[in-house]
Protein backbone atom coordinates (compact mmCIF):
# COMPACT_ATOMS: atom_id res chain seq x y z
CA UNK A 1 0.00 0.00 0.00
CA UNK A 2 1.31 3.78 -0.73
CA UNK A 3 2.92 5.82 2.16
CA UNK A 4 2.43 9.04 -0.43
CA UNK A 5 0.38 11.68 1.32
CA UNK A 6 0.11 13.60 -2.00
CA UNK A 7 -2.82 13.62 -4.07
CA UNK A 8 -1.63 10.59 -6.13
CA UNK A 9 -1.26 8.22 -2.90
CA UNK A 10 -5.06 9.08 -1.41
CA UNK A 11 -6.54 8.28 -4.30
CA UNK A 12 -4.68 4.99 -5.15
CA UNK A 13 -5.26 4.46 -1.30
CA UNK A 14 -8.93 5.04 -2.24
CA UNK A 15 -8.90 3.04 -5.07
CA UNK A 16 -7.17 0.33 -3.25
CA UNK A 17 -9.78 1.00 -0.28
CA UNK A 18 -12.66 -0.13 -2.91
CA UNK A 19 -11.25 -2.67 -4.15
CA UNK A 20 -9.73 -1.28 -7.57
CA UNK A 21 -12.39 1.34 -8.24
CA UNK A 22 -11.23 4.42 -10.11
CA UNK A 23 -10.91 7.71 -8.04
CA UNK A 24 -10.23 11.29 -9.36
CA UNK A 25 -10.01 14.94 -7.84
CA UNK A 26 -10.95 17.38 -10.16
CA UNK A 27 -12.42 21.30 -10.38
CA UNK A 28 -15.32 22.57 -10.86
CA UNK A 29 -14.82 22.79 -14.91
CA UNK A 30 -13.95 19.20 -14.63
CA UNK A 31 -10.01 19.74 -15.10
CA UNK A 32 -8.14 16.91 -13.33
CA UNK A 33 -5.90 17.61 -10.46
CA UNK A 34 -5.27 13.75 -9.65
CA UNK A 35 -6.79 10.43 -10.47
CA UNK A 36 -5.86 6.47 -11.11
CA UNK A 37 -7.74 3.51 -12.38
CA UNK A 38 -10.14 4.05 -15.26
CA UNK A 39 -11.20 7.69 -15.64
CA UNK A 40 -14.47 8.91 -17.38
CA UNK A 41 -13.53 11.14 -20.50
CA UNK A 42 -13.67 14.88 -20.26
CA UNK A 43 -17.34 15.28 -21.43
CA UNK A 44 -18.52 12.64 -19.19
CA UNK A 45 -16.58 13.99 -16.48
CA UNK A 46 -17.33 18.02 -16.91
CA UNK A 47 -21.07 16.79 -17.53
CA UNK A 48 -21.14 14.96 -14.12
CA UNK A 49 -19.44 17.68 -12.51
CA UNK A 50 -21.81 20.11 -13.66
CA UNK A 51 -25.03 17.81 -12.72
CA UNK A 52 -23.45 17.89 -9.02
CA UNK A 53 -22.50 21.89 -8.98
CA UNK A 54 -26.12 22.38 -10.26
CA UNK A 55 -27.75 20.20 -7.32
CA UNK A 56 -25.17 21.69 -5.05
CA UNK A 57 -26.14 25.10 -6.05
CA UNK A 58 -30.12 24.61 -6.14
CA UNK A 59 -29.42 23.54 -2.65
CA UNK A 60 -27.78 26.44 -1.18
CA UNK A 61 -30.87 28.39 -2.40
CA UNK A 62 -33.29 26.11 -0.36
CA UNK A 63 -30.76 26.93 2.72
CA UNK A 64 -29.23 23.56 2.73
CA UNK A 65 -26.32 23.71 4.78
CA UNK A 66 -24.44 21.65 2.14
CA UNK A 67 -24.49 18.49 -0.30
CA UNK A 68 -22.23 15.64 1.39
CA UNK A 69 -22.51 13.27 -1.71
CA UNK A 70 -24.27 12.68 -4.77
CA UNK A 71 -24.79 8.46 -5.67
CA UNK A 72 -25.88 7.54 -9.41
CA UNK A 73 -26.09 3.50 -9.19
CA UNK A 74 -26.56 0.94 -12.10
CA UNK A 75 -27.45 -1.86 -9.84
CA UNK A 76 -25.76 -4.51 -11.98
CA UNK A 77 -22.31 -3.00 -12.87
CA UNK A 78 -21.25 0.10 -10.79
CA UNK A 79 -22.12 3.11 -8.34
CA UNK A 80 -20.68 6.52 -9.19
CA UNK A 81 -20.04 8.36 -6.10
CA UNK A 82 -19.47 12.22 -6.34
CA UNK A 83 -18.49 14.37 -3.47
CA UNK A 84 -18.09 18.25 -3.38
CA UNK A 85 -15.41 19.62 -1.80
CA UNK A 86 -15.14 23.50 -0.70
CA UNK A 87 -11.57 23.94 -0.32
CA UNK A 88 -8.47 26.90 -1.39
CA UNK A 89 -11.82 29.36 -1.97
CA UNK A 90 -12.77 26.61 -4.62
CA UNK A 91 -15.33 24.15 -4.90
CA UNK A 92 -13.60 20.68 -6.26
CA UNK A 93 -15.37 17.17 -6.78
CA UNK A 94 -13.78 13.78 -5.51
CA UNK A 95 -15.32 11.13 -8.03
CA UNK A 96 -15.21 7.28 -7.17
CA UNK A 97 -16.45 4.66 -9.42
CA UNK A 98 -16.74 0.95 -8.09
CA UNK A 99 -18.95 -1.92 -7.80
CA UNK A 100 -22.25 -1.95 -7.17
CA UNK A 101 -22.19 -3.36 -4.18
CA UNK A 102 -19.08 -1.98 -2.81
CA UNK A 103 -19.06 0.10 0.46
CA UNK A 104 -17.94 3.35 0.40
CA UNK A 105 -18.59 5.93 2.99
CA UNK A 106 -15.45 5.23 5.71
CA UNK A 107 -13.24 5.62 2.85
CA UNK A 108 -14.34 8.58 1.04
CA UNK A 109 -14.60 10.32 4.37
CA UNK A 110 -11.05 9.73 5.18
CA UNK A 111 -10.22 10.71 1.50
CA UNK A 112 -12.11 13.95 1.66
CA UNK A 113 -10.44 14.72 5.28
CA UNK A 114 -6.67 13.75 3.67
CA UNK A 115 -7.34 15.88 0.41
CA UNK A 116 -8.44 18.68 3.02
CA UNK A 117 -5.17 18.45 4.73
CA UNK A 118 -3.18 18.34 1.49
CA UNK A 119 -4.97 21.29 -0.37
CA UNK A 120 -6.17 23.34 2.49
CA UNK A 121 -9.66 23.53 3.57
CA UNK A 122 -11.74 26.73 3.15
């Protein structure tokens, strides 16, 4: 397992975590700042991005404190799990992709804390 405590090393941690699932940090215009395994191309990915920013968005206007996560499942093959993170006076997105019936939540939690850390929560 990877000692790295860069960007790199939490998200192969991650990916390792859920059993080989693809992980990726990117910005809100769906530019990559780190990611391994399999990654979504760059219209999936900025579309996905901007599905989340909109629901994240709508929310704030109903005086939701925040959006923790946003799950898309296909029960057969995978989950998508997409998490907003407000960090450096920037909102970025941590993106997991795994089995269906994976377990997440521990692990993206500690991800999200450890990418905190590393880029400096706002």
């Amino acid at each position: 397992m990877s000692t790295d405590t860069g960007l790199s090393g939490i998200l192969e941690r991650l990916s390792l975590s859920s059993q080989g699932g693809a992980a990726l940090i990117c910005d809100r215009e769906g530019l990559l700042l780190g990611c391994t395994g399999d990654t979504p191309s760059a219209e999936i990915l900025a579309g996905l991005v901007s599905m989340v920013e909109d629901v994240v968005t709508r929310s704030e206007r109903m005086n939701a404190k925040r959006v923790d996560e946003v799950t898309l499942l296909d029960e057969q093959r995978e989950r998508l799990v997409i998490r907003p993170l407000d960090l450096r006076g920037g909102r970025y997105f941590l993106v997991l992709r795994l089995g269906a019936r994976q377990t997440w939540r521990r692990n993206t939690n500690e991800a999200c804390r450890a990418i905190a850390q590393h880029l400096g929560a706002a």
